[in-house]
N, C-alpha and C. Protein backbone atom coordinates (compact mmCIF):
# COMPACT_ATOMS: atom_id res chain seq x y z
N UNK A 1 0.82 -1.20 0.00
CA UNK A 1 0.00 0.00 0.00
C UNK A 1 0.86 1.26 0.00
N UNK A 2 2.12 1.23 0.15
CA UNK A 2 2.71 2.11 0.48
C UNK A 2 3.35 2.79 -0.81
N UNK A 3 3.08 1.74 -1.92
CA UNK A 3 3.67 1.90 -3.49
C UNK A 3 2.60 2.92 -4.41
N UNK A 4 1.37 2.26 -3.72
CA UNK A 4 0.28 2.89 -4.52
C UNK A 4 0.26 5.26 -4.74
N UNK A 5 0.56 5.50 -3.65
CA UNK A 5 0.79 6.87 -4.00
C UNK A 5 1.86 7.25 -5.06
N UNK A 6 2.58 6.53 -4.86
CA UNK A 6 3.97 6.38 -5.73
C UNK A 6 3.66 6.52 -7.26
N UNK A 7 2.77 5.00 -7.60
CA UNK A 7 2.63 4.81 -9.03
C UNK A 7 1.79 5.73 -9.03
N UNK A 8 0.86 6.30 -8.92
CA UNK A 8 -0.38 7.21 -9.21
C UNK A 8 0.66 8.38 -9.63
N UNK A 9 1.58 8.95 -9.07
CA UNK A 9 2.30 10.18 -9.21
C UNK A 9 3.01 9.36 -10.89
N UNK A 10 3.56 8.40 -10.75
CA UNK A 10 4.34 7.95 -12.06
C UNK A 10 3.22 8.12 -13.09
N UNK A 11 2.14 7.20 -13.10
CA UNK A 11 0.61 7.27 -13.96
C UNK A 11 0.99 8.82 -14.04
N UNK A 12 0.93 9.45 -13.54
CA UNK A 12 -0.09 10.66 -14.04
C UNK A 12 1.17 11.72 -14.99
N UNK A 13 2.51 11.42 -14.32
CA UNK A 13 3.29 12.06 -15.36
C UNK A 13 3.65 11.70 -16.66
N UNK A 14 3.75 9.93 -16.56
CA UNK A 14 3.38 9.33 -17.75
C UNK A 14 2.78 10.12 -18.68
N UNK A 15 1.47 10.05 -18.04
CA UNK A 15 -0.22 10.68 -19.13
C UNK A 15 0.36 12.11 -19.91
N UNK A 16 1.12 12.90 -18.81
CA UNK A 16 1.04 13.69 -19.30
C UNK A 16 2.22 13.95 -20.48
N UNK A 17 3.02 13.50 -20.85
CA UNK A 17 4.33 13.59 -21.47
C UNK A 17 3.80 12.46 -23.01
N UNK A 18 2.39 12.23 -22.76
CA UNK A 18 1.86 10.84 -23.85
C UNK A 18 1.72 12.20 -24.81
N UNK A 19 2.44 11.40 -26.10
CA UNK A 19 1.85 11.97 -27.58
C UNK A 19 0.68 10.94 -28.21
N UNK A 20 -0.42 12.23 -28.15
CA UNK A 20 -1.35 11.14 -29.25
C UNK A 20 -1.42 11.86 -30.20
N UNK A 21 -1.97 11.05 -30.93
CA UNK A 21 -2.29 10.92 -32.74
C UNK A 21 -3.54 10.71 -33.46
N UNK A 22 -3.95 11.46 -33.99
CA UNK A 22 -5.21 11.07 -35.19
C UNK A 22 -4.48 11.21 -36.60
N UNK A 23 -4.86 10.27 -37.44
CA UNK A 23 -4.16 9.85 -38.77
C UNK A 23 -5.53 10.19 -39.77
N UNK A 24 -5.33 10.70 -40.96
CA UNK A 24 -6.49 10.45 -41.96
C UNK A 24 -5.77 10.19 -43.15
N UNK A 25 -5.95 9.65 -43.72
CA UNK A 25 -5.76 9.47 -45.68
C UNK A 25 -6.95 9.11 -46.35
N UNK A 26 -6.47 9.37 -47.46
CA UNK A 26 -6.81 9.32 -48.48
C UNK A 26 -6.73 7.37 -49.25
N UNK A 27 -7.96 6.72 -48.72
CA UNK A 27 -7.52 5.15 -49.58
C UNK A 27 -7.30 4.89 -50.64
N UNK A 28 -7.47 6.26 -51.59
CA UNK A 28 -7.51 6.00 -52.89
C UNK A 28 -5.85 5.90 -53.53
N UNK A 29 -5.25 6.58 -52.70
CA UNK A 29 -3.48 6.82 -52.50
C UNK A 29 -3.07 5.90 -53.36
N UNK A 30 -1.40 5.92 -53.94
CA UNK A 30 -0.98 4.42 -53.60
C UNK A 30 0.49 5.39 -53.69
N UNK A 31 0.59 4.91 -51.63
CA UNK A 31 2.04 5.80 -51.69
C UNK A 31 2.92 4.97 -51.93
N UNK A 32 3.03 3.93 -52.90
CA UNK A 32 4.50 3.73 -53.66
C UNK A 32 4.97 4.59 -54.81
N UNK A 33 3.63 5.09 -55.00
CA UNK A 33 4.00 6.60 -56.25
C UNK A 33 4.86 8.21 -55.48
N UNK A 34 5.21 7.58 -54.68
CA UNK A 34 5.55 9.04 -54.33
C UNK A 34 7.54 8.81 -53.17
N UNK A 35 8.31 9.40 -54.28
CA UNK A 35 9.71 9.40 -54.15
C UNK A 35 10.08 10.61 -53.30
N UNK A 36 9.81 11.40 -53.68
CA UNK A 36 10.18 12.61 -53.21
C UNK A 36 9.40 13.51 -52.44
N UNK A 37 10.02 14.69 -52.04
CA UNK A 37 9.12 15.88 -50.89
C UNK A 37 10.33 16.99 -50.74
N UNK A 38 8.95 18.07 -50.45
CA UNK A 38 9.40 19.29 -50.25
C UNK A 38 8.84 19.52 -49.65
N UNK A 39 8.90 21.48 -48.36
CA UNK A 39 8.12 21.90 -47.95
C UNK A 39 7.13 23.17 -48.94
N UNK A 40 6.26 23.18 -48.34
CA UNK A 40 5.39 24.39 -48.63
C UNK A 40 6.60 25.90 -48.41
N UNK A 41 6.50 26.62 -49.79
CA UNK A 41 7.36 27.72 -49.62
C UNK A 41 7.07 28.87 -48.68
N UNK A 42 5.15 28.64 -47.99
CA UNK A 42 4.64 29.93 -47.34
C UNK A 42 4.49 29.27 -46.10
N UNK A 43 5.27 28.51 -45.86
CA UNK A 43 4.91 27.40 -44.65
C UNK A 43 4.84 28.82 -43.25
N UNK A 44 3.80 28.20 -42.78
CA UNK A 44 3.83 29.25 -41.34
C UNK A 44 3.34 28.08 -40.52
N UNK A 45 5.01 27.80 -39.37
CA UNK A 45 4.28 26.25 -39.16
C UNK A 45 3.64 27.01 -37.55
N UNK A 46 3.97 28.62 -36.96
CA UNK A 46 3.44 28.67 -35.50
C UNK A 46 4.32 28.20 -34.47
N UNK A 47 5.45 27.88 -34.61
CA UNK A 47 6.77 27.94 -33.98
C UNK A 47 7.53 28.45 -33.93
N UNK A 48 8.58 28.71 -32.77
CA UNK A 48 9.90 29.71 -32.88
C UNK A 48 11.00 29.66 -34.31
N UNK A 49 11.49 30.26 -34.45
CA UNK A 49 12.42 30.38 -35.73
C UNK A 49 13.35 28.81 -35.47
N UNK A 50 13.37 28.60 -33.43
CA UNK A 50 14.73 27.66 -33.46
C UNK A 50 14.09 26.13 -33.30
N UNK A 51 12.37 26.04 -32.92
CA UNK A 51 12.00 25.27 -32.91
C UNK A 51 11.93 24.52 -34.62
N UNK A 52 11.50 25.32 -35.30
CA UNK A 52 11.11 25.21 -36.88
C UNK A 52 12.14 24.50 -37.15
N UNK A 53 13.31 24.86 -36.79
CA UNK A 53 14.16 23.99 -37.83
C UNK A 53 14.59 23.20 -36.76
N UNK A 54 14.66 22.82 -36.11
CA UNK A 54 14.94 21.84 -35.41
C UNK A 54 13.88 20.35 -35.48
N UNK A 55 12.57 20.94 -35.59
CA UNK A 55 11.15 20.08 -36.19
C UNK A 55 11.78 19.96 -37.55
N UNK A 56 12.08 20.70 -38.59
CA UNK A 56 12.62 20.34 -40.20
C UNK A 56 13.67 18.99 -39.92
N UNK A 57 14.65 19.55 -39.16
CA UNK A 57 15.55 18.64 -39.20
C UNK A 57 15.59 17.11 -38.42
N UNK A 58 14.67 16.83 -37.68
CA UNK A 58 14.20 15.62 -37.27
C UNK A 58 13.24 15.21 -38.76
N UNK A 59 12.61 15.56 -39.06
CA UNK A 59 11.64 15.46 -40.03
C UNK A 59 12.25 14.84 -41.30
N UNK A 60 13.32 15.77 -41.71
CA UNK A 60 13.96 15.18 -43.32
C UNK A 60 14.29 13.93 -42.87
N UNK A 61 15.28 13.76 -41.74
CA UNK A 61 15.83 12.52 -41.15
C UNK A 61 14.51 11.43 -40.99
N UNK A 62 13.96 11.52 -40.75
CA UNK A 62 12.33 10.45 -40.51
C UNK A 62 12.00 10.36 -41.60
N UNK A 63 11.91 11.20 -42.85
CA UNK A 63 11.21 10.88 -44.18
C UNK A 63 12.12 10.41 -45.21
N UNK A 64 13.71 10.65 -44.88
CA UNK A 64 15.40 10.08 -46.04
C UNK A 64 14.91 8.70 -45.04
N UNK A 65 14.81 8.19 -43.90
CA UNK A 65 14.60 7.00 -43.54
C UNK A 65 13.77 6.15 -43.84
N UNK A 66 12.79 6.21 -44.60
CA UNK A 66 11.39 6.14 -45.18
C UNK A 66 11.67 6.12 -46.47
N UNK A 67 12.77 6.37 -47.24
CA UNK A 67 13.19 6.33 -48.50
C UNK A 67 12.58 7.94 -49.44
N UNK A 68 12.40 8.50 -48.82
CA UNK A 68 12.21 9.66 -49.17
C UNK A 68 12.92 10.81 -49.57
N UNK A 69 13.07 11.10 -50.72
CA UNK A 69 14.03 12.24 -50.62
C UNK A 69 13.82 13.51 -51.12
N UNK A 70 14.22 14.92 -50.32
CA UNK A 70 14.21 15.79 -50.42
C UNK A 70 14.69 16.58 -51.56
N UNK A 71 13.52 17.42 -52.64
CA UNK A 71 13.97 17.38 -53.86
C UNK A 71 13.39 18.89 -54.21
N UNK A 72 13.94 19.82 -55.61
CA UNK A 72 13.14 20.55 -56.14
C UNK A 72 12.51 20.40 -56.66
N UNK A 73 11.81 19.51 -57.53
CA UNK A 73 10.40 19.21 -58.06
C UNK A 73 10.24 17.95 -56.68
N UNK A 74 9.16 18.44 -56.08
CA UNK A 74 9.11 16.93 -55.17
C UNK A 74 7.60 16.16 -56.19
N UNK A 75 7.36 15.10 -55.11
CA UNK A 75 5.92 14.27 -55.58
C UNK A 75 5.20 14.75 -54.42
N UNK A 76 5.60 15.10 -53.37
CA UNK A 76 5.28 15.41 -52.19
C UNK A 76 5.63 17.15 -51.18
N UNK A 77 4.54 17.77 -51.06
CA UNK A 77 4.33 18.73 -50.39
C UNK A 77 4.31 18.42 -49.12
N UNK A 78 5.07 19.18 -47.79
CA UNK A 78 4.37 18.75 -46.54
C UNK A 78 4.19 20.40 -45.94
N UNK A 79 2.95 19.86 -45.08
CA UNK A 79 2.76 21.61 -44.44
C UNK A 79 2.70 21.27 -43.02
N UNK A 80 2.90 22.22 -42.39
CA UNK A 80 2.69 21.84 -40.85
C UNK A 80 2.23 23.45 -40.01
N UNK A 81 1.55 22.97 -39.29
CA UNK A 81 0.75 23.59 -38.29
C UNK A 81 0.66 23.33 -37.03
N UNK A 82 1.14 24.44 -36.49
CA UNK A 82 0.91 23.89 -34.64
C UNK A 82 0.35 25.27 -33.69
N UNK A 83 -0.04 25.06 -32.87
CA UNK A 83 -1.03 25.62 -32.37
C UNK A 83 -0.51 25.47 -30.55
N UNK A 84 -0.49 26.52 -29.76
CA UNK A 84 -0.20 25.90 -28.46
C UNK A 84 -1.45 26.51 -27.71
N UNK A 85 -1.93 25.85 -26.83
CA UNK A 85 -3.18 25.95 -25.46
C UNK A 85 -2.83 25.60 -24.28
N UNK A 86 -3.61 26.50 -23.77
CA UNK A 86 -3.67 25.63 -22.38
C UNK A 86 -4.71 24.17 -22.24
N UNK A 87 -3.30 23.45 -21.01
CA UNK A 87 -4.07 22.21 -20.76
C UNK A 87 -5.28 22.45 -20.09
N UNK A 88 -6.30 21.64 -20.30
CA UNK A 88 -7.87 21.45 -19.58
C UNK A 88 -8.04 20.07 -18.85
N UNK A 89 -7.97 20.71 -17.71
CA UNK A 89 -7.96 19.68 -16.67
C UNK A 89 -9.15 18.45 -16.51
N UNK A 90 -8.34 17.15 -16.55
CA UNK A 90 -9.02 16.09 -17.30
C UNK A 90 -10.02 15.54 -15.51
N UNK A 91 -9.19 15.65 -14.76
CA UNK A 91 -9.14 15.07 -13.70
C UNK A 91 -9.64 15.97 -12.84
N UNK A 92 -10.77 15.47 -11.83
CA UNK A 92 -11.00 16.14 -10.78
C UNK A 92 -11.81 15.36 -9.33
N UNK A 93 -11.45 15.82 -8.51
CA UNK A 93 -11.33 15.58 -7.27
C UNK A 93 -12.47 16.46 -6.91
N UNK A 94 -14.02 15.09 -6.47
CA UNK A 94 -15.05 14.88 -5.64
C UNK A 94 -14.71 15.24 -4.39
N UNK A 95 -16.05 15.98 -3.83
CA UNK A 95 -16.43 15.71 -2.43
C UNK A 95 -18.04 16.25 -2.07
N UNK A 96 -17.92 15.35 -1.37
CA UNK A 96 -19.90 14.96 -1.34
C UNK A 96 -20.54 15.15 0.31
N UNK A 97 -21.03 15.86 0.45
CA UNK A 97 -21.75 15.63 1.64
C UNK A 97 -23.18 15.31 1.80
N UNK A 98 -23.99 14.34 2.29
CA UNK A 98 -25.15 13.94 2.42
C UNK A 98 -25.63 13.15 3.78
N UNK A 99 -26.71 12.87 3.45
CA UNK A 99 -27.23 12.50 5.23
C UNK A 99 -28.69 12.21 4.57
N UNK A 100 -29.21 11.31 5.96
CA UNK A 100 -30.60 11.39 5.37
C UNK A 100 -30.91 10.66 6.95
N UNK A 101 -32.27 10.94 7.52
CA UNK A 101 -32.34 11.19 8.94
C UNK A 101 -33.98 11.03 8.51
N UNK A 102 -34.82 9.97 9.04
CA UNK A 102 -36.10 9.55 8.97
C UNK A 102 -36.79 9.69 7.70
N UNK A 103 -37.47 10.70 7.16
CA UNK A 103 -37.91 10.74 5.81
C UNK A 103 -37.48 11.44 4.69
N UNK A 104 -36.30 11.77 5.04
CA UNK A 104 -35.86 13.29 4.83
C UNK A 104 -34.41 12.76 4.27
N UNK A 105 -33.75 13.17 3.13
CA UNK A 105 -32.51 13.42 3.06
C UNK A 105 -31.82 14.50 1.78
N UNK A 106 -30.66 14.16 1.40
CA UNK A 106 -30.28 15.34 0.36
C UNK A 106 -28.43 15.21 0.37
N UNK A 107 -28.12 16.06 -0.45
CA UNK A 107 -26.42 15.76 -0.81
C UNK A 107 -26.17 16.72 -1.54
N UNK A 108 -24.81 17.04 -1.55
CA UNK A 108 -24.17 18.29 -2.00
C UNK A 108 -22.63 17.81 -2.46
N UNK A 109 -22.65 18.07 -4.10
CA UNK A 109 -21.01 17.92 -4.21
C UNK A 109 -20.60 18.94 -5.40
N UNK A 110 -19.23 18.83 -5.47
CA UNK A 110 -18.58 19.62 -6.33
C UNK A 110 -17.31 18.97 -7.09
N UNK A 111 -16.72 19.42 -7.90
CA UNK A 111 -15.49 18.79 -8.65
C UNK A 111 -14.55 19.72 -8.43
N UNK A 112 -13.33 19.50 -7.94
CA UNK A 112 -12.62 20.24 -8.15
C UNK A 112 -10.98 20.38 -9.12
N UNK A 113 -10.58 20.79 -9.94
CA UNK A 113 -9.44 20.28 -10.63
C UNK A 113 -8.92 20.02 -10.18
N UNK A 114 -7.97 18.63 -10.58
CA UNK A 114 -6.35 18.40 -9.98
C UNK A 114 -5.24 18.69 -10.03
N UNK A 115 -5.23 18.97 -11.48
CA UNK A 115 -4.26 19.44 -12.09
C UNK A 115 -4.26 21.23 -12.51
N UNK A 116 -3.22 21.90 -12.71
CA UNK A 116 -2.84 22.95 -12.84
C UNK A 116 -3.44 23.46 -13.84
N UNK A 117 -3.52 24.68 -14.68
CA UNK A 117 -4.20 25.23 -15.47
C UNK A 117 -2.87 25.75 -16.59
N UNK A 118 -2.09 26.18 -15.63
CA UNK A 118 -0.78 26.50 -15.91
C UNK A 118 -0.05 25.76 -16.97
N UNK A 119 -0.51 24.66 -17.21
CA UNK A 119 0.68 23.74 -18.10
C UNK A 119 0.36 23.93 -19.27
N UNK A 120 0.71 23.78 -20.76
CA UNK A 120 0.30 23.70 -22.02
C UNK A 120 0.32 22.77 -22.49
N UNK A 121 -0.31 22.67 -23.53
CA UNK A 121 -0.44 21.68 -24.67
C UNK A 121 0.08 22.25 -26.46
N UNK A 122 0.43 20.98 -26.87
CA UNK A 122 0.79 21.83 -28.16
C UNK A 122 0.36 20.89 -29.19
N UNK A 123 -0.17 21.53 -30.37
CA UNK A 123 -1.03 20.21 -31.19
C UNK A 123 -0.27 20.75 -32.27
N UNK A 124 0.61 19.77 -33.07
CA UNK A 124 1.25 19.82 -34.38
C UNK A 124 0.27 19.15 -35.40
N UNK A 125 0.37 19.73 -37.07
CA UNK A 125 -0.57 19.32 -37.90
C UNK A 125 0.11 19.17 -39.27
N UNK A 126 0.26 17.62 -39.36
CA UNK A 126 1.23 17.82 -40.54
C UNK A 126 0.46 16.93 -41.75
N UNK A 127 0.23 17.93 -42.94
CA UNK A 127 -0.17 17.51 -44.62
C UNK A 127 0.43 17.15 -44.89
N UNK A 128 0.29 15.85 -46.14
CA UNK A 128 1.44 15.90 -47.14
C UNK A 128 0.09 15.90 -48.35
N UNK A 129 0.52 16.62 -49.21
CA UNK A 129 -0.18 17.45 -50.59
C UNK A 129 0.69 16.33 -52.09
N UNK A 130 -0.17 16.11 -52.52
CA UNK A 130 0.36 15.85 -53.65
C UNK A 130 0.68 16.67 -54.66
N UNK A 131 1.51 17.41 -55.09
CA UNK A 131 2.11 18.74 -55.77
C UNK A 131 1.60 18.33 -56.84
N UNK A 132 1.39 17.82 -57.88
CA UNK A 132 0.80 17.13 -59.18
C UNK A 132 -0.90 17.84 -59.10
N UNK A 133 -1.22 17.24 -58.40
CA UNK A 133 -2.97 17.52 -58.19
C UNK A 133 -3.12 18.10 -57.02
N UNK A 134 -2.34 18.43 -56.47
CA UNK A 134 -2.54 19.75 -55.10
C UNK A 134 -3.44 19.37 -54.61
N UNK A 135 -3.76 18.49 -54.05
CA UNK A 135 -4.52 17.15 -53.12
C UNK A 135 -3.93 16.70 -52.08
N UNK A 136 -4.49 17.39 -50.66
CA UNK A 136 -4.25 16.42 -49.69
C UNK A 136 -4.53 15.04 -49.63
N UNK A 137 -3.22 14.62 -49.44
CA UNK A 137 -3.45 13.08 -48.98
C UNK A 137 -3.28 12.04 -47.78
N UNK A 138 -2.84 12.77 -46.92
CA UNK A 138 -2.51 12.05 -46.06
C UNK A 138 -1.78 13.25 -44.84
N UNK A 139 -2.76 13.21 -43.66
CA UNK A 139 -2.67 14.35 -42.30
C UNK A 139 -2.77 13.08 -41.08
N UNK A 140 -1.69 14.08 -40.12
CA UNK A 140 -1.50 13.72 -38.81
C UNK A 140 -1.60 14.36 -37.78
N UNK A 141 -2.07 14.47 -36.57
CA UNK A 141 -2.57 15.79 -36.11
C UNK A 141 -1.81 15.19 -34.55
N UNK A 142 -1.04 15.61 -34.30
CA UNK A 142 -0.36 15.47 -32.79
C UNK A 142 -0.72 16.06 -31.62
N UNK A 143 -0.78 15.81 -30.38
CA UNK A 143 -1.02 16.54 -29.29
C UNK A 143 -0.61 15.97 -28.01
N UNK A 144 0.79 16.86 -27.65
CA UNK A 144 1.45 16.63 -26.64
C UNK A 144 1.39 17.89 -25.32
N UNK A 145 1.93 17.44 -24.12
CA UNK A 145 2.20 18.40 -23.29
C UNK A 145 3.77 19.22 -24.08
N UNK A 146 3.66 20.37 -23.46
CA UNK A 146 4.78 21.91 -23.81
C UNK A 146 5.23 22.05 -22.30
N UNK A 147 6.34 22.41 -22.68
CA UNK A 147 6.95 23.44 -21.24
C UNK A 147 7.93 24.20 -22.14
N UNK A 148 7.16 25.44 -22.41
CA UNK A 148 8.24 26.52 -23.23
C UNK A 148 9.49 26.86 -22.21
N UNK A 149 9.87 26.68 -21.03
CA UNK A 149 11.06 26.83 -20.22
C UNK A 149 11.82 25.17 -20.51
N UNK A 150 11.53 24.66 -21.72
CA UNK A 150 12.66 23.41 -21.65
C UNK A 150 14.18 23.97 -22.36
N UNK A 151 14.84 22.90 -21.59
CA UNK A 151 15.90 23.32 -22.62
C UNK A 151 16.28 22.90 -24.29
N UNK A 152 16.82 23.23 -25.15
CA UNK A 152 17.36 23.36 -26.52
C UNK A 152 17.21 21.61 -26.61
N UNK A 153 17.74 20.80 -25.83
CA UNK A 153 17.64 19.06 -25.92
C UNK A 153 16.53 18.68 -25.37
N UNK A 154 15.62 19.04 -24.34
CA UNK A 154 14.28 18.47 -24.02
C UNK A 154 13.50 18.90 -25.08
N UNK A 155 13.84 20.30 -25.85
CA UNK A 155 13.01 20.40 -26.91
C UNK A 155 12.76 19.64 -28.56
N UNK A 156 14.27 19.43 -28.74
CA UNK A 156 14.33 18.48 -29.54
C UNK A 156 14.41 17.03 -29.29
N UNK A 157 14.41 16.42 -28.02
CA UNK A 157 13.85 15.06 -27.83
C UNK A 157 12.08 15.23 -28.14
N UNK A 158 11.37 16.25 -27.32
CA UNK A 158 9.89 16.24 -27.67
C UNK A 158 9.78 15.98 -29.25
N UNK A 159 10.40 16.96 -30.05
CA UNK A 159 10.20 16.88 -31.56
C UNK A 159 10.31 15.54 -32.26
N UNK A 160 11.49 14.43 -31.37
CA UNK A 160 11.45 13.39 -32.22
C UNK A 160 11.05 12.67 -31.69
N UNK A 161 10.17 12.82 -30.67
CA UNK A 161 8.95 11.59 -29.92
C UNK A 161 8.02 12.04 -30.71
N UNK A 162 7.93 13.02 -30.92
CA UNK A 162 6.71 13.66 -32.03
C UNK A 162 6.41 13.08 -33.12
N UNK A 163 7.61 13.41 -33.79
CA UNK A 163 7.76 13.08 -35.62
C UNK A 163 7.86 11.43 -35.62
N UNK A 164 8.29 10.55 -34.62
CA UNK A 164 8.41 9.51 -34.62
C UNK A 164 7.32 8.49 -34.45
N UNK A 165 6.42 8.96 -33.71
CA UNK A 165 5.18 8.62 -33.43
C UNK A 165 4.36 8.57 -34.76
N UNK A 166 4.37 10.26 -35.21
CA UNK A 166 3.40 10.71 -36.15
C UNK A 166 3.73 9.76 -37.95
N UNK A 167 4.93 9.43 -37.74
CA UNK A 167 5.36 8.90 -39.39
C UNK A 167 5.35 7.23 -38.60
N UNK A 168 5.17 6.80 -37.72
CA UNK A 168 5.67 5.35 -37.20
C UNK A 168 4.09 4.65 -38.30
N UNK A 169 3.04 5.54 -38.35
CA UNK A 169 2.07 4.57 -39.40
C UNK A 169 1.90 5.57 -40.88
N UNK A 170 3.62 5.94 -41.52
CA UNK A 170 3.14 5.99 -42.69
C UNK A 170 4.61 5.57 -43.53
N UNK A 171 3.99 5.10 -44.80
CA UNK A 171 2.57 5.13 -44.86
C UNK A 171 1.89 4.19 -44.51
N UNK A 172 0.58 4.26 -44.75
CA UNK A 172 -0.45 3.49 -43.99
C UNK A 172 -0.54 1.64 -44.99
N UNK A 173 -0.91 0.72 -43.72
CA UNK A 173 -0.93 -0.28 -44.40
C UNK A 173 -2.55 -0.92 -44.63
């Protein structure tokens, strides 16, 4: 019993450091047609100048691994979008008072958050466009916890738990 406060504190930082993912394509695809990629030239991905390329440069590396290569005519457009919020507290902490005394009773409760308000979230949004027919085909939409006070390496470990996650199902089977 003495473990249980313990893991609950591990659980919950876990949760919070989890990248999830929503995936969409296009079934009509067939990404063996597609060799190459570029970015969007008006790209406004909503990141710092040092985050941007630091996200680019995990990124080429995840997509040259993927057999992909970075080209001036590509087959492939990618755009990206990110967005930062505050976290909304998932979790909250009951308390109830009630009674009931011959015919008569009644109860009173409230929720209260557990978690901080303070922390952020950051949701990355990455297209890839087919430059040919300027057709999205295939989006990934990320959403992790932020701590804009990380340092230069916690920030680029986040980026490649990110990008690693987000390309780990493409393309799609």
């Amino acid at each position: 019993m003495k473990f249980v406060p313990l893991l609950f504190v591990l659980l919950l930082f876990a949760g919070c450091a989890a990248v999830q993912v929503n995936y969409d394509y296009s079934k009509r695809t067939d990404f063996s047609n597609y060799a190459t990629y570029n970015y969007f030239l008006d790209m406004e991905t909503g990141l710092s100048e040092l985050d941007e390329r630091r996200l680019l440069r995990v990124l080429d590396s995840t997509l040259q691994s993927k057999g992909l290569l970075l080209s001036e005519e590509p087959d492939i457009l990618v755009n990206i979008i990110s967005e930062e919020f505050p976290d909304v507290p998932q979790n909250t902490l009951g308390v109830g008072i009630g009674g009931t005394g011959g015919n008569a009773g009644g109860g009173i409760s409230m929720g209260i958050p557990v978690s901080s308000s303070s922390r952020l979230r950051r949701m990355i949004q990455f297209d890839l466009v087919d430059s040919q027919k300027n057709a999205l085909f295939w989006q990934a939409i990320s959403e992790s916890g932020f701590k804009p006070k990380s340092t230069p390496l916690e920030r680029e470990e986040l980026l490649r738990k990110i990008v690693g996650k987000v390309f780990s199902k493409y393309p799609p089977e």
